[in-house]
Protein backbone atom coordinates (compact mmCIF):
# COMPACT_ATOMS: atom_id res chain seq x y z
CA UNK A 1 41.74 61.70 72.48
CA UNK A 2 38.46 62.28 69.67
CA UNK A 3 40.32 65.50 69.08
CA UNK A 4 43.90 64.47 68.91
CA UNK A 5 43.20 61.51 65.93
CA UNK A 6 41.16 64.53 64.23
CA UNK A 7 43.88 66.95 63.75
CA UNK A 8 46.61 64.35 63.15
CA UNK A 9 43.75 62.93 60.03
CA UNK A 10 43.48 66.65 58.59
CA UNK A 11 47.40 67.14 58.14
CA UNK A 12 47.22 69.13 54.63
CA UNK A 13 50.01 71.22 52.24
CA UNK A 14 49.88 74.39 50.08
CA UNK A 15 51.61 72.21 47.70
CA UNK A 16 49.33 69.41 47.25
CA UNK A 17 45.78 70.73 47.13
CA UNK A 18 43.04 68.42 47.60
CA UNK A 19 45.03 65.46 49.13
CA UNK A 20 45.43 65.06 53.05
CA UNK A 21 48.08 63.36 54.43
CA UNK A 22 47.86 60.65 57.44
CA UNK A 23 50.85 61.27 59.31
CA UNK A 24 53.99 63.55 59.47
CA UNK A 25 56.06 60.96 57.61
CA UNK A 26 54.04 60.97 54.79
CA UNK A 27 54.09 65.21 54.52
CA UNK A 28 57.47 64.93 54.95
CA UNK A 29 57.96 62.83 51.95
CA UNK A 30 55.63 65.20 49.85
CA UNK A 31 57.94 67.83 50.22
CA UNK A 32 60.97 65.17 49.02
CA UNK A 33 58.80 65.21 45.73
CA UNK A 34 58.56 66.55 42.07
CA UNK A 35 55.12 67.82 42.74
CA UNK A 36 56.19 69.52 45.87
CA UNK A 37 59.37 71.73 43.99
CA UNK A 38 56.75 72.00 40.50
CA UNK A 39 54.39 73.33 42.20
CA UNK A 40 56.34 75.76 43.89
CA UNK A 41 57.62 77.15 41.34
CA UNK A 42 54.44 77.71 39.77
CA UNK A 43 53.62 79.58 42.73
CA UNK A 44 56.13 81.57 42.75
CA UNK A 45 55.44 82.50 38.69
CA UNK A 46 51.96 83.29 39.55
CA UNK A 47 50.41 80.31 38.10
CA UNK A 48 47.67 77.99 39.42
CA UNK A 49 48.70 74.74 41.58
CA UNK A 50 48.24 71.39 39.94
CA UNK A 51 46.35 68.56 41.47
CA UNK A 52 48.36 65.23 41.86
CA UNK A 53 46.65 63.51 38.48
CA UNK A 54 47.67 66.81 36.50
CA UNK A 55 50.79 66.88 37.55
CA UNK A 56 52.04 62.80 36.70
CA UNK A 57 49.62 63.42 33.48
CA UNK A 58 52.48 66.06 32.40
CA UNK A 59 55.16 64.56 33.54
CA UNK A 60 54.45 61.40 31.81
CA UNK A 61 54.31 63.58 28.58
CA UNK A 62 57.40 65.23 29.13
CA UNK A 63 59.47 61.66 30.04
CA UNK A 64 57.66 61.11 26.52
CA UNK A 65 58.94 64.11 25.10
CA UNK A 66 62.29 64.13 25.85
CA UNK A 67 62.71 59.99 24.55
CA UNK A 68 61.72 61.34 21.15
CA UNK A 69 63.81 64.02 21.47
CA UNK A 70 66.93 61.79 22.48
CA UNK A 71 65.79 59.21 19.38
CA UNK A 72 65.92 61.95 16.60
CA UNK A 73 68.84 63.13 17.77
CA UNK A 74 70.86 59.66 17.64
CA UNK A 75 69.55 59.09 14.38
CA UNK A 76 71.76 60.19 11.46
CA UNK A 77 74.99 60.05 13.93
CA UNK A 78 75.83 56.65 13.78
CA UNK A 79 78.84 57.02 11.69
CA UNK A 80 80.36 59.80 14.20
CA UNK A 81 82.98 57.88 16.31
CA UNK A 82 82.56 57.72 19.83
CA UNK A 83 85.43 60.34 21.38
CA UNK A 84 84.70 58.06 24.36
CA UNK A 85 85.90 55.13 22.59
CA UNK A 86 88.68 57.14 21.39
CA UNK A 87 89.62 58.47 24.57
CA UNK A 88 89.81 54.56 26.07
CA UNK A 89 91.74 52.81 23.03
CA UNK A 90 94.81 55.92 23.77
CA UNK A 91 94.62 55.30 26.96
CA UNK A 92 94.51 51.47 26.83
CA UNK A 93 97.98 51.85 24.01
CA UNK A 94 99.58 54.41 27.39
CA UNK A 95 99.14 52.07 29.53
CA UNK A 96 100.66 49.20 27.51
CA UNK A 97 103.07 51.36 26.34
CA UNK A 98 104.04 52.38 30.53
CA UNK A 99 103.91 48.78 31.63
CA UNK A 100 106.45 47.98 28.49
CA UNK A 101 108.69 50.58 29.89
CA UNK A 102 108.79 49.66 33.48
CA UNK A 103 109.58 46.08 32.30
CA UNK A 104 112.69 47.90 30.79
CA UNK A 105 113.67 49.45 33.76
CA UNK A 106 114.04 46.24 35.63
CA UNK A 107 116.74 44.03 34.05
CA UNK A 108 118.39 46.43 31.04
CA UNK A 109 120.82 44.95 28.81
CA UNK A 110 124.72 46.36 29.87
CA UNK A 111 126.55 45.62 26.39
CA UNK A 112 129.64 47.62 25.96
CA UNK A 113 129.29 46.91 22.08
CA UNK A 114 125.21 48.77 22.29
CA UNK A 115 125.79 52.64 21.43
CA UNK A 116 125.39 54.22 24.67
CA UNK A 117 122.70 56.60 23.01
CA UNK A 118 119.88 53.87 21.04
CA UNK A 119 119.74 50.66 20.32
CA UNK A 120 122.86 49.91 17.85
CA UNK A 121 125.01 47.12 18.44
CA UNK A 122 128.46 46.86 16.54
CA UNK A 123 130.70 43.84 15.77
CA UNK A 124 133.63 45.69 17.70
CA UNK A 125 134.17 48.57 20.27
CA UNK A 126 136.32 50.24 17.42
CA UNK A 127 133.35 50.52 15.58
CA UNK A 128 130.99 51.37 18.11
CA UNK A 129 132.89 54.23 18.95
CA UNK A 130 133.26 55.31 15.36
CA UNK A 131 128.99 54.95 15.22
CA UNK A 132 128.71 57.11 18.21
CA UNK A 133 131.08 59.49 16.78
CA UNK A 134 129.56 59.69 13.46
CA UNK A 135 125.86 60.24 14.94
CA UNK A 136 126.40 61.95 18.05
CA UNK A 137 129.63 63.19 18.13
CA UNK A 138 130.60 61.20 21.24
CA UNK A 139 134.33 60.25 21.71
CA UNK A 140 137.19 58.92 24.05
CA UNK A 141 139.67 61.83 25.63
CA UNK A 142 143.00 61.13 25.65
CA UNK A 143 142.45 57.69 24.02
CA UNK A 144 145.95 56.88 23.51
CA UNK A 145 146.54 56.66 27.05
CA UNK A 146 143.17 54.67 27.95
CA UNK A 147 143.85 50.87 28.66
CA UNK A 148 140.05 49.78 29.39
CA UNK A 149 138.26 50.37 26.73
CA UNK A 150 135.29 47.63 27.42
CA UNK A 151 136.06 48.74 31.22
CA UNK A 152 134.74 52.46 30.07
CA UNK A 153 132.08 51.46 28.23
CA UNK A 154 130.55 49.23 30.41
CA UNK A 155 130.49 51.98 33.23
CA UNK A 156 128.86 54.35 30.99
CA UNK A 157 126.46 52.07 30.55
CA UNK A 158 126.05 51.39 33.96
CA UNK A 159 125.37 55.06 34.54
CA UNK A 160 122.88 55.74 31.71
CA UNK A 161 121.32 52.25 32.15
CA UNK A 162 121.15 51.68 35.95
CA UNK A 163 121.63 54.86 37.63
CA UNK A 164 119.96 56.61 34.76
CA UNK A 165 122.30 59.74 35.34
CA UNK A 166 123.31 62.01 31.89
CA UNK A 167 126.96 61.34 31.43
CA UNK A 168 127.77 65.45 31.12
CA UNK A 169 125.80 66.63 33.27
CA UNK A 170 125.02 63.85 35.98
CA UNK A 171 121.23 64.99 36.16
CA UNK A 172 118.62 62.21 37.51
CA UNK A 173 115.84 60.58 35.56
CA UNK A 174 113.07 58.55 36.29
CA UNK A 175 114.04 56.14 32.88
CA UNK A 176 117.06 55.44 30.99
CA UNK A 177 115.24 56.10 27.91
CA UNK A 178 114.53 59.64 29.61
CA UNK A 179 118.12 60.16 30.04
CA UNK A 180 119.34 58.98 26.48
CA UNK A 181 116.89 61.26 25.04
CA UNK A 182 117.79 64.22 27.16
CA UNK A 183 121.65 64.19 26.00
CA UNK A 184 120.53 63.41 22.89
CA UNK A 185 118.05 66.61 22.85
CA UNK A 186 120.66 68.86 25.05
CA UNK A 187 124.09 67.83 23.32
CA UNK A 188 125.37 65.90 26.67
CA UNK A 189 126.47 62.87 24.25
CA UNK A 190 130.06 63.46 25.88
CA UNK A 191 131.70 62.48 28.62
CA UNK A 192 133.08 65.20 31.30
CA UNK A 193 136.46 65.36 30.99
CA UNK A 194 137.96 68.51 32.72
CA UNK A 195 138.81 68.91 36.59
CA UNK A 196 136.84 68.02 39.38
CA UNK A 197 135.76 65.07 37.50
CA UNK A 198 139.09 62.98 36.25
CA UNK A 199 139.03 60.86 39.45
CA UNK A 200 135.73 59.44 37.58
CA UNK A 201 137.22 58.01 34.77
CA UNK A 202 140.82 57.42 36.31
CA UNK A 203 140.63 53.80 36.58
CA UNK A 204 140.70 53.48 32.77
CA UNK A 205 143.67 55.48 32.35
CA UNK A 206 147.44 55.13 32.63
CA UNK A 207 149.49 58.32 32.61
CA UNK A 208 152.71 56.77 34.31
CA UNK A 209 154.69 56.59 31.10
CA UNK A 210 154.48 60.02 29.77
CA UNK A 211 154.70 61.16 33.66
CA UNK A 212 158.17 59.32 33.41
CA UNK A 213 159.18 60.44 30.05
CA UNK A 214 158.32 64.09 31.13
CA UNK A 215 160.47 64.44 34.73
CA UNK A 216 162.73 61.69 34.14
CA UNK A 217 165.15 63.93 32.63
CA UNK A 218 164.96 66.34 35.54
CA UNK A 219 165.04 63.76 38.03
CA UNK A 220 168.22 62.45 36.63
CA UNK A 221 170.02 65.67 36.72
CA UNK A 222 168.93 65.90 40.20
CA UNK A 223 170.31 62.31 41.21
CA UNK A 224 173.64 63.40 39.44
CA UNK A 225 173.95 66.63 41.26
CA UNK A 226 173.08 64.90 44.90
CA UNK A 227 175.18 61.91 43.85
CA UNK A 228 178.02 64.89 43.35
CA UNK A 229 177.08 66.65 46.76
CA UNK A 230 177.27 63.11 48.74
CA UNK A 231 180.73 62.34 47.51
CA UNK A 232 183.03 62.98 50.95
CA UNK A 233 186.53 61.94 51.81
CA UNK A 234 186.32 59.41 55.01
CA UNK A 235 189.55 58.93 57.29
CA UNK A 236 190.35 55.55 58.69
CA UNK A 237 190.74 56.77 62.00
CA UNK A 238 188.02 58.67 62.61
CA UNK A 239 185.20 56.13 63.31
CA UNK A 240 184.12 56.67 66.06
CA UNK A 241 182.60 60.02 64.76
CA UNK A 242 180.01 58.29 62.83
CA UNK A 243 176.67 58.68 64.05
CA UNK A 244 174.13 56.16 63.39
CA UNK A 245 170.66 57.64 61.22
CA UNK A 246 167.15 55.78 61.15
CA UNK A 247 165.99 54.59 58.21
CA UNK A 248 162.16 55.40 58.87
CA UNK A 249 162.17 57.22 55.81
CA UNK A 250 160.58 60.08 56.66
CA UNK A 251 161.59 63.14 54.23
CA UNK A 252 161.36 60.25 51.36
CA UNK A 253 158.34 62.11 50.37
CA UNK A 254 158.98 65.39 50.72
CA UNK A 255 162.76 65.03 48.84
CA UNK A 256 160.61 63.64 45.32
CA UNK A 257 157.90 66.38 45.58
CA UNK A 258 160.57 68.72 45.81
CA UNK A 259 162.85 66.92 43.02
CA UNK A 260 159.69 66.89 40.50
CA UNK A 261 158.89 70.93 41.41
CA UNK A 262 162.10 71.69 40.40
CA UNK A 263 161.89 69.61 37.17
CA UNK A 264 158.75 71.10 36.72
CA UNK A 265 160.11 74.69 36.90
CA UNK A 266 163.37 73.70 34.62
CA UNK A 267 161.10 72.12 31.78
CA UNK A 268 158.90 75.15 31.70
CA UNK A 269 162.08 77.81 31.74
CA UNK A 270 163.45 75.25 28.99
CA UNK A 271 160.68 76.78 26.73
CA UNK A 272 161.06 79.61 27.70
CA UNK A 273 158.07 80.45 30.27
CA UNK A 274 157.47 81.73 32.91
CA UNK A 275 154.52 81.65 35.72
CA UNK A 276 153.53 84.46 37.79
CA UNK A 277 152.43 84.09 41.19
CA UNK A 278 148.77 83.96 40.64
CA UNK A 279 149.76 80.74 38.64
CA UNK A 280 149.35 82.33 35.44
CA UNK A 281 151.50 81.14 32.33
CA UNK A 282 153.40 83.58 30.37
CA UNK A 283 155.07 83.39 27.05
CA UNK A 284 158.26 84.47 25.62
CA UNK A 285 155.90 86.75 23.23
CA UNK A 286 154.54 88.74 26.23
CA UNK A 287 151.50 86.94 26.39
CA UNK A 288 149.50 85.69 29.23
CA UNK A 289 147.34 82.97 30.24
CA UNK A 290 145.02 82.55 32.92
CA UNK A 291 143.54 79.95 34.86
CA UNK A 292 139.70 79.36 33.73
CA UNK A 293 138.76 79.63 37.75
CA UNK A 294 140.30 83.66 37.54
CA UNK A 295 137.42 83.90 34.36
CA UNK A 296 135.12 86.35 36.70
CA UNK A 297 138.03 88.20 37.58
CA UNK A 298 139.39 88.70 34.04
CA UNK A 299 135.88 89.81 32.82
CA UNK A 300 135.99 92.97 35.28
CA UNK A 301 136.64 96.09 33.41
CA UNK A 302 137.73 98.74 35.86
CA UNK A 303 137.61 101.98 34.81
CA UNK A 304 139.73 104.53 36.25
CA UNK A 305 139.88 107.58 37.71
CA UNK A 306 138.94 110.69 35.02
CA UNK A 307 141.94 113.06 35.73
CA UNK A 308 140.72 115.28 32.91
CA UNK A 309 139.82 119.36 33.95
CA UNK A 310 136.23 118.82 33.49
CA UNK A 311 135.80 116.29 35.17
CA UNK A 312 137.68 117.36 38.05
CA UNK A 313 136.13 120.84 38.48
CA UNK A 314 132.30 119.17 37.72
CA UNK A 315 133.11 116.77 41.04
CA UNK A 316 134.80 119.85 42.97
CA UNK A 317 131.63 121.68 41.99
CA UNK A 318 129.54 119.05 43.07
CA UNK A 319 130.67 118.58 46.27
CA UNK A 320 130.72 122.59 47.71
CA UNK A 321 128.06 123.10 50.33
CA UNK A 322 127.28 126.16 52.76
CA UNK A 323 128.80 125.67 56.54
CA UNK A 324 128.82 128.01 59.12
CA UNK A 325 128.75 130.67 57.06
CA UNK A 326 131.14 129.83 54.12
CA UNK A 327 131.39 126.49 51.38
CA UNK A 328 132.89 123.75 52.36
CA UNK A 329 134.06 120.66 49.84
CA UNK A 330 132.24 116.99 51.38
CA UNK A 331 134.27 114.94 49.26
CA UNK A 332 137.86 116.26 50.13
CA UNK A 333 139.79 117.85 53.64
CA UNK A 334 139.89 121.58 54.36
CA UNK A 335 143.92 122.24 53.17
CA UNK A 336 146.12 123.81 55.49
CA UNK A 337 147.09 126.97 54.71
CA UNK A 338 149.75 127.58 52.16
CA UNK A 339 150.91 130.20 49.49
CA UNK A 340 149.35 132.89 51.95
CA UNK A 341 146.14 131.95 51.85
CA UNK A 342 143.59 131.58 54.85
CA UNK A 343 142.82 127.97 53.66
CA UNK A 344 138.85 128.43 55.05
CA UNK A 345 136.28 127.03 52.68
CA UNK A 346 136.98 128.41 49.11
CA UNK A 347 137.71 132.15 49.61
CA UNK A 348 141.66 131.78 49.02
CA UNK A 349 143.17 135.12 51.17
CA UNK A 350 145.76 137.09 48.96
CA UNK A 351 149.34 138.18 50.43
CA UNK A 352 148.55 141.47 50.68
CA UNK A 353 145.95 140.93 53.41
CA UNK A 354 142.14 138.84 54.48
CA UNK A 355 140.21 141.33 52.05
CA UNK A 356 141.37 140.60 49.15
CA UNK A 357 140.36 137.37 47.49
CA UNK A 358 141.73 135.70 44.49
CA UNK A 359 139.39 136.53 41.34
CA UNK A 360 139.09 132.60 41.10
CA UNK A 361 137.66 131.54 44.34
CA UNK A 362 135.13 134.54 44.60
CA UNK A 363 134.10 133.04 41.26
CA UNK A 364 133.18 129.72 43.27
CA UNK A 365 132.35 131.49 46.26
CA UNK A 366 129.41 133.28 44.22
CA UNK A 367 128.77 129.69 42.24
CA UNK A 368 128.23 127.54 45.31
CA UNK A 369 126.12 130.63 47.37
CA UNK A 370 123.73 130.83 44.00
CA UNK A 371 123.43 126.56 44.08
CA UNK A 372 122.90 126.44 47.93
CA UNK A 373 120.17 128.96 47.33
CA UNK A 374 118.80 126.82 44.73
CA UNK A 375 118.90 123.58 46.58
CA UNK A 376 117.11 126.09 49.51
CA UNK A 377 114.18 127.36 47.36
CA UNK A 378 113.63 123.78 45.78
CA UNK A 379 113.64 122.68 49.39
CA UNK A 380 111.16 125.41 50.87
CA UNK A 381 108.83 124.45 47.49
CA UNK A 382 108.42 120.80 48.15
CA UNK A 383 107.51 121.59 52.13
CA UNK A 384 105.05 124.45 50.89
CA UNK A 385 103.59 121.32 48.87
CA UNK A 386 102.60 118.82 51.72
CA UNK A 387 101.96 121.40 54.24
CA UNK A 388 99.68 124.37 52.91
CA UNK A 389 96.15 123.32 52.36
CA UNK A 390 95.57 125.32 48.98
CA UNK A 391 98.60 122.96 47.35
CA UNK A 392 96.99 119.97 48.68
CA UNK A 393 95.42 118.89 45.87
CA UNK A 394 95.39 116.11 43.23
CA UNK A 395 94.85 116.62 38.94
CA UNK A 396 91.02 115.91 39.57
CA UNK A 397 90.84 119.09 42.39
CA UNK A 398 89.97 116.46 45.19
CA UNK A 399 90.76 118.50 47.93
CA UNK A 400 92.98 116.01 49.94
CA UNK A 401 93.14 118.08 53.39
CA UNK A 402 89.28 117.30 53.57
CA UNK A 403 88.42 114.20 51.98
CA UNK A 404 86.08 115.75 49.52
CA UNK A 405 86.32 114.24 45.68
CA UNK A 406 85.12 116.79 43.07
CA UNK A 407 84.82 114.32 40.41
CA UNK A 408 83.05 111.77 42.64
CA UNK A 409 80.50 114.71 43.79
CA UNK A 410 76.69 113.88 42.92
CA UNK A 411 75.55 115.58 39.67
């Protein structure tokens, strides 16, 4: 037991010289401390260790130190703003600024007299709409046929305010003041007005007048000429060949689609039109008029088929390959045989017998031999290239068959 309290009183460290430590605790402390890490890197320089009074005496001087340091330093900046202070007033003017426009988004004002695009309120819708136009271009389609004005307003508002969609393009943003500035920005200050998107806006319009104005004459001249075709000559006596006919009215319907078709057709031949069967609308001029959803189709430009000599004998040419002993064309049939010729490959047979050829097709006989021969040697080259170990190598002279770089070689 002597022994035991003797070598747990003489518990010691490189780090600390002359100072002995009473338990484990406490050394494991020591080596939590400045002196511990300062002392080994002094050791580790080459430098003496430093007794515990040395070391707090410097330490003390350098805590010293480094408060005059930080004191000249400060002095002779005091009229430098603090970016700090900066940074906090812009942020604090953000935030009041985000909290204003989230109050916004809560209960916005719908006032069909307020331009649709700031702030502006008019006396009248007249006038609104004349403000809109005047800034931002914006106006009503078709406006002689519109019979809610305030009605149309009102919705746009709706849309901008509480939905907070752009009124051209229907894209989604988080504020309304987001989407006024973005059709503001892109040009969308309009309202879409084309197919796909009347049955939008077609609670604000009445078309029924000019719908009647434009068949009505059509329809009447269909009435008179049924009214005509109806007409029949009905003998007393023969009642009892009456048969009786429900009144469900079912080809009600079909009878007026039919009736405005063919007043449809007459008031287009009446100007002398005509539409072709891909519903395009031609004029007495020649002229024609497509639909905008045959656009991709009308900006094709097909070109066709070269017919010139050249061009003809360059594809011919192009095409002749060696077969079983004599050229073949790939891109067209082997002919039957006509005019007394053999009709095999290109050698064309003469009347007087299979040994005499036609001047012309020994010419392309010879032609197509000398380009298969080509194609053959160009061939033979590029295998020569991969496969024989002299050719295998690179610009440098690495020989690649045996993994051996010249320029990487030690000098």
């Amino acid at each position: 037991p002597d022994l035991f309290v003797k070598m747990a009183s003489t518990l010691t460290s490189t780090t600390a010289p002359g100072k002995v430590f009473s338990s484990r605790a406490e050394l494991a402390e020591h080596y939590k401390s400045d002196w511990h890490k300062y002392n080994l890197k002094r050791r580790e320089a080459g430098l003496p260790l430093l007794a515990e009074n040395d070391f707090v005496a410097r330490w003390e001087a350098a805590l010293a130190l480094k408060r005059e340091k930080d004191a000249k330093a400060k002095s002779g900046k005091d009229h430098i703003k603090n970016p700090q202070k900066k940074n906090k007033k812009k942020n604090g003017d953000k935030t009041s600024v985000n909290e204003s426009i989230a109050a916004s988004q809560e209960n916005p004002e719908i006032n069909p007299y307020q331009s649709l695009f700031d702030s502006n309120t008019s006396d009248s819708l007249e006038e609104n709409i004349a403000y809109m136009n005047k800034k931002y271009g914006f106006f009503i389609p078709d406006s002689e046929h519109l019979t809610d004005l305030e009605g149309l307003l009102g919705y746009c508002h709706e849309k901008v305010k509480l939905g907070h969609y752009c009124l051209y393009c229907s894209r989604v943003f988080p504020t309304w003041q987001g989407c006024q500035n973005h059709m503001i920005s892109t040009r969308h200050t309009k309202l879409r007005y084309e197919q796909g998107f009347w049955e939008e806006l077609d609670p604000f319009y009445d078309f029924a007048r000019d719908n009647q104005k434009f068949m009505g004459d059509s329809n009447n001249d269909e009435k008179g000429d049924d009214a005509i075709k109806n007409i029949a000559v009905v003998d007393d006596d023969d009642d009892d060949d009456w048969e009786d006919v429900s009144d469900n009215g079912d080809g009600d319907d079909d009878d007026d689609s039919l009736r405005d078709y063919r007043g449809y057709e007459k008031e287009i031949a009446r100007f002398g039109l005509d539409i072709t069967p891909l519903g395009e609308l031609v004029f007495p001029d020649g002229r024609i008029v497509g639909h905008r959803a045959l656009h991709k189709y009308y900006k094709q430009n097909i070109r066709s088929t070269a017919t010139s000599d050249a061009v003809v004998a360059a594809k011919t040419a192009a095409g002749e390959r060696m077969y079983e002993g004599r050229v073949v064309n790939i891109n067209r049939p082997v002919l039957p045989e006509s005019n007394g010729g053999s009709g095999k490959g290109i050698l064309v047979a003469m009347k007087g017998g299979p040994e005499a050829f036609s001047a012309l097709s020994l010419y392309r006989y010879r032609a197509a031999v000398r380009k298969q021969r080509r194609d053959d040697d160009k061939g033979r080259r590029l295998m020569y290239k991969t496969t024989q170990n002299i050719n295998r190598m690179d610009k440098k002279a690495n020989r690649l068959m045996n993994g051996v770089s010249v320029a990487h070689a030690a000098r």
